[in-house]
C-alpha atoms as a PDB file:
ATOM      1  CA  UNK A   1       0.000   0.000   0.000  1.00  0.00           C
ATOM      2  CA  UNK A   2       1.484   3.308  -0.925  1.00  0.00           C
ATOM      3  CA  UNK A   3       1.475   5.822   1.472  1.00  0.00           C
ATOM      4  CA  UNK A   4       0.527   8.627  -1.260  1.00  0.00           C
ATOM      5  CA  UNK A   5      -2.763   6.373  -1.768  1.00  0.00           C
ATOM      6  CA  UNK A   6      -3.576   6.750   2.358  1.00  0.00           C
ATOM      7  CA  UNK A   7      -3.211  10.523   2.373  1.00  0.00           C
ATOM      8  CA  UNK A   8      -5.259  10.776  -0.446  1.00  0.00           C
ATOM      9  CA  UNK A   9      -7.423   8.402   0.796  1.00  0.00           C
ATOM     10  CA  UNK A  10      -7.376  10.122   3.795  1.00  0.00           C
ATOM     11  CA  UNK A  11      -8.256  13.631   2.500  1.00  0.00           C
ATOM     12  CA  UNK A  12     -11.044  12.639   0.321  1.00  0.00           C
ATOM     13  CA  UNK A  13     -12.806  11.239   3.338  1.00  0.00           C
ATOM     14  CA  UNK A  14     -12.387  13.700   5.565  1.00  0.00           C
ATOM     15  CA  UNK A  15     -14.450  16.204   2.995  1.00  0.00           C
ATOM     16  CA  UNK A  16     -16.796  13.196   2.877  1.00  0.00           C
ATOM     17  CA  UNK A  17     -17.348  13.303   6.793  1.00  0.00           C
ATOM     18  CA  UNK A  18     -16.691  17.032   7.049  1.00  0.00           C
ATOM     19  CA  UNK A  19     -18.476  18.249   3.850  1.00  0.00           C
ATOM     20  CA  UNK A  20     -20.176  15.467   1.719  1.00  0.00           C
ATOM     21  CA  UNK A  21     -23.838  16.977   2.522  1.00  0.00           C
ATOM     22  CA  UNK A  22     -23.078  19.899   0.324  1.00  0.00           C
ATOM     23  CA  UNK A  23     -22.237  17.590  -2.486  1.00  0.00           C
ATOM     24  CA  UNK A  24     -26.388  16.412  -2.137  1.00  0.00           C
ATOM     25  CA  UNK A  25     -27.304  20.588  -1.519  1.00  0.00           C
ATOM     26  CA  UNK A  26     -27.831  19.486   2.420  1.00  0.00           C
ATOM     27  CA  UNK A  27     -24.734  21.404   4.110  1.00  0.00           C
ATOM     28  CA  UNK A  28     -25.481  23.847   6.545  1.00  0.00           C
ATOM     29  CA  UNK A  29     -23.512  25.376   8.851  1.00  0.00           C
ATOM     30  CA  UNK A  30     -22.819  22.523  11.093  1.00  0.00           C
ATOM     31  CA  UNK A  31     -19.975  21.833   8.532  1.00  0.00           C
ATOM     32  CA  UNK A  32     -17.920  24.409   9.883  1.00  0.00           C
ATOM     33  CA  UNK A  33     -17.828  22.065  13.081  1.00  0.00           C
ATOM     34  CA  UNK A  34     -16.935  19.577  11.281  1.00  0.00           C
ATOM     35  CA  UNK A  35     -13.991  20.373   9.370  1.00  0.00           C
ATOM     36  CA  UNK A  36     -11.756  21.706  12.330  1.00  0.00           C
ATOM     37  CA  UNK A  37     -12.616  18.782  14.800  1.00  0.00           C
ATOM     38  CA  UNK A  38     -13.856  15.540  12.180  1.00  0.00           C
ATOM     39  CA  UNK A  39     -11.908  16.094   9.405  1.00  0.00           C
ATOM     40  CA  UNK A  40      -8.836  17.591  10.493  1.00  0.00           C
ATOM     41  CA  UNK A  41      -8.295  14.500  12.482  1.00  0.00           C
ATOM     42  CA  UNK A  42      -9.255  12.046  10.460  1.00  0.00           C
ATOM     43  CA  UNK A  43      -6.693  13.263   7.661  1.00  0.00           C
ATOM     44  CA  UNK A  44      -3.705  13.940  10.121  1.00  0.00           C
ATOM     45  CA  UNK A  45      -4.356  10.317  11.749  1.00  0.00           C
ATOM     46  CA  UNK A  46      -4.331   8.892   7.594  1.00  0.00           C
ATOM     47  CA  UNK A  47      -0.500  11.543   7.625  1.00  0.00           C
ATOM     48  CA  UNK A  48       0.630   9.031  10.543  1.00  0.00           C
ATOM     49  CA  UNK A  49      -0.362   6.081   9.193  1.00  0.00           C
ATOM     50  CA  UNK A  50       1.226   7.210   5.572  1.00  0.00           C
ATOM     51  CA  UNK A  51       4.761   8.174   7.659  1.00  0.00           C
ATOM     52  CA  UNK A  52       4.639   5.035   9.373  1.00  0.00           C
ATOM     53  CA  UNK A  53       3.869   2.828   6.254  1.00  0.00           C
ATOM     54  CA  UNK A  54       6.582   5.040   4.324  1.00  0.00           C
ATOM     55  CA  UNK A  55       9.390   4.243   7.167  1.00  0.00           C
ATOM     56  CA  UNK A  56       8.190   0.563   7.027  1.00  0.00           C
ATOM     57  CA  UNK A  57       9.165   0.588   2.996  1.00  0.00           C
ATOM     58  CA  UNK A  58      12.205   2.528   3.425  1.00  0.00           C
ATOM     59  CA  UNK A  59      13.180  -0.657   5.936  1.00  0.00           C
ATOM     60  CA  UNK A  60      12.619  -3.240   2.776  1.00  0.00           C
ATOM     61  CA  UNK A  61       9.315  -4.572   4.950  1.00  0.00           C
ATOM     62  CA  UNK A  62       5.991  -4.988   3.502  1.00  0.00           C
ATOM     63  CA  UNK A  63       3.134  -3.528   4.960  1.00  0.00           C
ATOM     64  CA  UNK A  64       1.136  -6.032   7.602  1.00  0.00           C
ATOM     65  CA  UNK A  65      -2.061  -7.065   6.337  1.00  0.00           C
ATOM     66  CA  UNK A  66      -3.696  -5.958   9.785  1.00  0.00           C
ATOM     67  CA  UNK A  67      -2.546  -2.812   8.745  1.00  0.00           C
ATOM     68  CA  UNK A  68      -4.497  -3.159   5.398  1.00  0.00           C
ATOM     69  CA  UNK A  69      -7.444  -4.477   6.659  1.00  0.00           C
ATOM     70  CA  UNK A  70      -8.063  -1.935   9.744  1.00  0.00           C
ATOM     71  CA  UNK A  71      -7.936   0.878   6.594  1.00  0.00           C
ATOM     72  CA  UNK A  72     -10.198  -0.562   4.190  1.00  0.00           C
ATOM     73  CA  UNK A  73     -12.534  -1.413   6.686  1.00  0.00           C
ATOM     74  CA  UNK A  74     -12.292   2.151   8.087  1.00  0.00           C
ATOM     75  CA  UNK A  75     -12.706   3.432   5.063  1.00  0.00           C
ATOM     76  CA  UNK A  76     -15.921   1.466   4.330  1.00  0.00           C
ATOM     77  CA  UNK A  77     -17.373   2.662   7.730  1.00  0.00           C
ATOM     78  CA  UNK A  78     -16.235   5.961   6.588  1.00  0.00           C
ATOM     79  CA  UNK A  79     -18.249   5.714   3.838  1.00  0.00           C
ATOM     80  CA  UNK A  80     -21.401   5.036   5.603  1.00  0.00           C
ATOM     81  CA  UNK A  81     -20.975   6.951   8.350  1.00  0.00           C
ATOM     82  CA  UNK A  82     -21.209  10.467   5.945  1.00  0.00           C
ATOM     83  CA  UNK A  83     -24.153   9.338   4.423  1.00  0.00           C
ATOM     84  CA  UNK A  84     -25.470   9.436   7.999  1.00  0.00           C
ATOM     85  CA  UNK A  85     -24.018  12.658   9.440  1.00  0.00           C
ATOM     86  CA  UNK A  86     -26.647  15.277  10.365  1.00  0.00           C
ATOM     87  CA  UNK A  87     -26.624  18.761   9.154  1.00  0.00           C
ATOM     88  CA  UNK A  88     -28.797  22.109  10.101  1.00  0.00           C
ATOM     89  CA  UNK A  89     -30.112  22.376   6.521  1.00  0.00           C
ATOM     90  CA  UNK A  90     -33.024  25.035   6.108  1.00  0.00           C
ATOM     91  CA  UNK A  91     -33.695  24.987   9.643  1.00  0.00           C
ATOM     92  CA  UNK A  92     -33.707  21.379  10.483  1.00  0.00           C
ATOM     93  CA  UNK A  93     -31.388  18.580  11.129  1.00  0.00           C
ATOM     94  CA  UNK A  94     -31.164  16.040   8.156  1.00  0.00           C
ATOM     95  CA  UNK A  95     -28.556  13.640   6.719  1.00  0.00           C
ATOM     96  CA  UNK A  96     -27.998  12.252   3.044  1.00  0.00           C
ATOM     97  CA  UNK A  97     -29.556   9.223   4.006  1.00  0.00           C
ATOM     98  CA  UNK A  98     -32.652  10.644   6.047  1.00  0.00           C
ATOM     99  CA  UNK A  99     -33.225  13.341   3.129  1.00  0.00           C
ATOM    100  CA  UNK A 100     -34.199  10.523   0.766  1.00  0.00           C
ATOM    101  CA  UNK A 101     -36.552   8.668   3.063  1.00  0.00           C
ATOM    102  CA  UNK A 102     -38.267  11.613   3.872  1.00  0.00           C
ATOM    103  CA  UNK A 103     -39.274   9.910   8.125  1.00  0.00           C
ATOM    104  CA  UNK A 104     -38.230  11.295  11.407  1.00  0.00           C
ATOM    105  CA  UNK A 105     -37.351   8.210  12.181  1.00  0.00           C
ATOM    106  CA  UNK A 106     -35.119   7.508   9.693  1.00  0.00           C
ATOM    107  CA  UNK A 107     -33.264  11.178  10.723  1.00  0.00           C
ATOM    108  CA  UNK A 108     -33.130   9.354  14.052  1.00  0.00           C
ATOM    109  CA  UNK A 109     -31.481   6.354  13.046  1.00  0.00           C
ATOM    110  CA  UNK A 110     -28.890   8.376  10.882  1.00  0.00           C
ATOM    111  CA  UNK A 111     -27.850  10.516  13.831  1.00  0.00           C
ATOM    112  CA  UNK A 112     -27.993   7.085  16.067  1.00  0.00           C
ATOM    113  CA  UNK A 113     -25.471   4.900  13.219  1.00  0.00           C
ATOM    114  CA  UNK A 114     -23.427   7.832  12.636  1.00  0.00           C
ATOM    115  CA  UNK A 115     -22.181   8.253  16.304  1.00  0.00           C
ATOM    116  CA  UNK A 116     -21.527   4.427  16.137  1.00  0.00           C
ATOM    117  CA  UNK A 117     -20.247   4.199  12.647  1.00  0.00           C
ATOM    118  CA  UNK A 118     -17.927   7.250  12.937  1.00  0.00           C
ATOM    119  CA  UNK A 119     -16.397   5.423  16.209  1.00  0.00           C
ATOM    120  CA  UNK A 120     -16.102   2.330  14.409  1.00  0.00           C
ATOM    121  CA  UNK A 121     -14.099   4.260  11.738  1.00  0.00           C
ATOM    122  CA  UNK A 122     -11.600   6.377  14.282  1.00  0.00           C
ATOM    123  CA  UNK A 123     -10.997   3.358  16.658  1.00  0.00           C
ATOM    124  CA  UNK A 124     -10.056   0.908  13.154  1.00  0.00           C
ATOM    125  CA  UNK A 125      -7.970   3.570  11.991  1.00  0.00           C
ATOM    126  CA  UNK A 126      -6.427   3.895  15.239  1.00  0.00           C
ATOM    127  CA  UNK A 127      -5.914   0.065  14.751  1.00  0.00           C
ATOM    128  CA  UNK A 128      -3.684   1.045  11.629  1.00  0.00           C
ATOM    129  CA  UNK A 129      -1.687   3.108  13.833  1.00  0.00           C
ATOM    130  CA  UNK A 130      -0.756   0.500  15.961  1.00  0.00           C
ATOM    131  CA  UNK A 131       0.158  -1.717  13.244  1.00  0.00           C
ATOM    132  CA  UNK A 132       1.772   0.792  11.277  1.00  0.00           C
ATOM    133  CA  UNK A 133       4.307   1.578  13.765  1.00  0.00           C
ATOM    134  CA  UNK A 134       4.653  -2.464  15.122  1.00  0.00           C
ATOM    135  CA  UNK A 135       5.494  -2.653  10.974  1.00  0.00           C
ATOM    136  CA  UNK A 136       8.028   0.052  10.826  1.00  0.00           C
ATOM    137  CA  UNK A 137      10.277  -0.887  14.160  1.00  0.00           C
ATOM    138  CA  UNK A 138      13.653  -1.851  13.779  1.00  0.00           C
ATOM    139  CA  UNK A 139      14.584  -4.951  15.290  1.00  0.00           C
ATOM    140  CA  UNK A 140      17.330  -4.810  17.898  1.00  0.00           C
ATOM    141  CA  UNK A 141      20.827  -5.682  16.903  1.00  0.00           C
ATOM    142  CA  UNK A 142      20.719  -8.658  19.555  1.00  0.00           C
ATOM    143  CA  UNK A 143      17.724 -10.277  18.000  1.00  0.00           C
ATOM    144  CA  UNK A 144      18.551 -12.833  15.238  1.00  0.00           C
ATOM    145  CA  UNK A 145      15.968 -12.756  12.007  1.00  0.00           C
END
């Protein structure tokens, strides 16, 4: 996995999370929450994992799969958690997934699996991090390969 891929990865979702309403004409001004606290983390935690999976390369390692599969399946969860994020659009709270049902209850739901999915997301990509950096240690001189 190239670590040009993850921080591009990376910044595309964080618009998705932070912004991706606008993209349906349901932003509001909840966004500008978003971006500074969502999004800028989200793309600064994808910069780590990038550095990490960078120094791993530069050792002549390949990347772990764990590392792998805790990003794709953040990315997925990613994914479904901006369809899901609320936003105060003419007035109201409503999500790109609630907006096309047109129920209450499916705004509820959307506010209820974004909470859980956007979790979901930070703690697997926090997952990365921890494989990331158990990919790119040097072993000690006094441990035989």
């Amino acid at each position: 996995m190239r670590p040009f891929v993850i921080v591009l990865i990376g910044f595309i979702l964080a618009l998705w999370l932070s912004a991706g309403r606008w993209v349906f004409g349901l932003g509001g001004w909840l966004t500008l929450w978003y971006l500074p606290t969502l999004g800028l983390v989200y793309f600064l935690v994808h910069l780590w994992v990038a550095r990490r999976v960078s120094r791993t390369k530069l050792l002549g390692r390949t990347t772990s799969r764990g590392t792998k599969v805790s990003l794709i399946i953040s990315w997925s969860t990613a994914v479904l958690a901006g369809l899901m994020i609320p936003d105060m659009h003419e007035g109201s709270l409503t999500s790109i997934a609630s907006h096309y049902t047109g129920s209450d209850t499916a705004l509820e739901m959307a506010i209820a699996l974004s909470n859980t999915l956007g979790i979901v997301s930070l703690t697997l990509l926090g997952s990365a991090v921890g494989f990331a950096i158990n990919d790119s240690r040097e072993t000690p001189s006094y441990v035989e390969e």
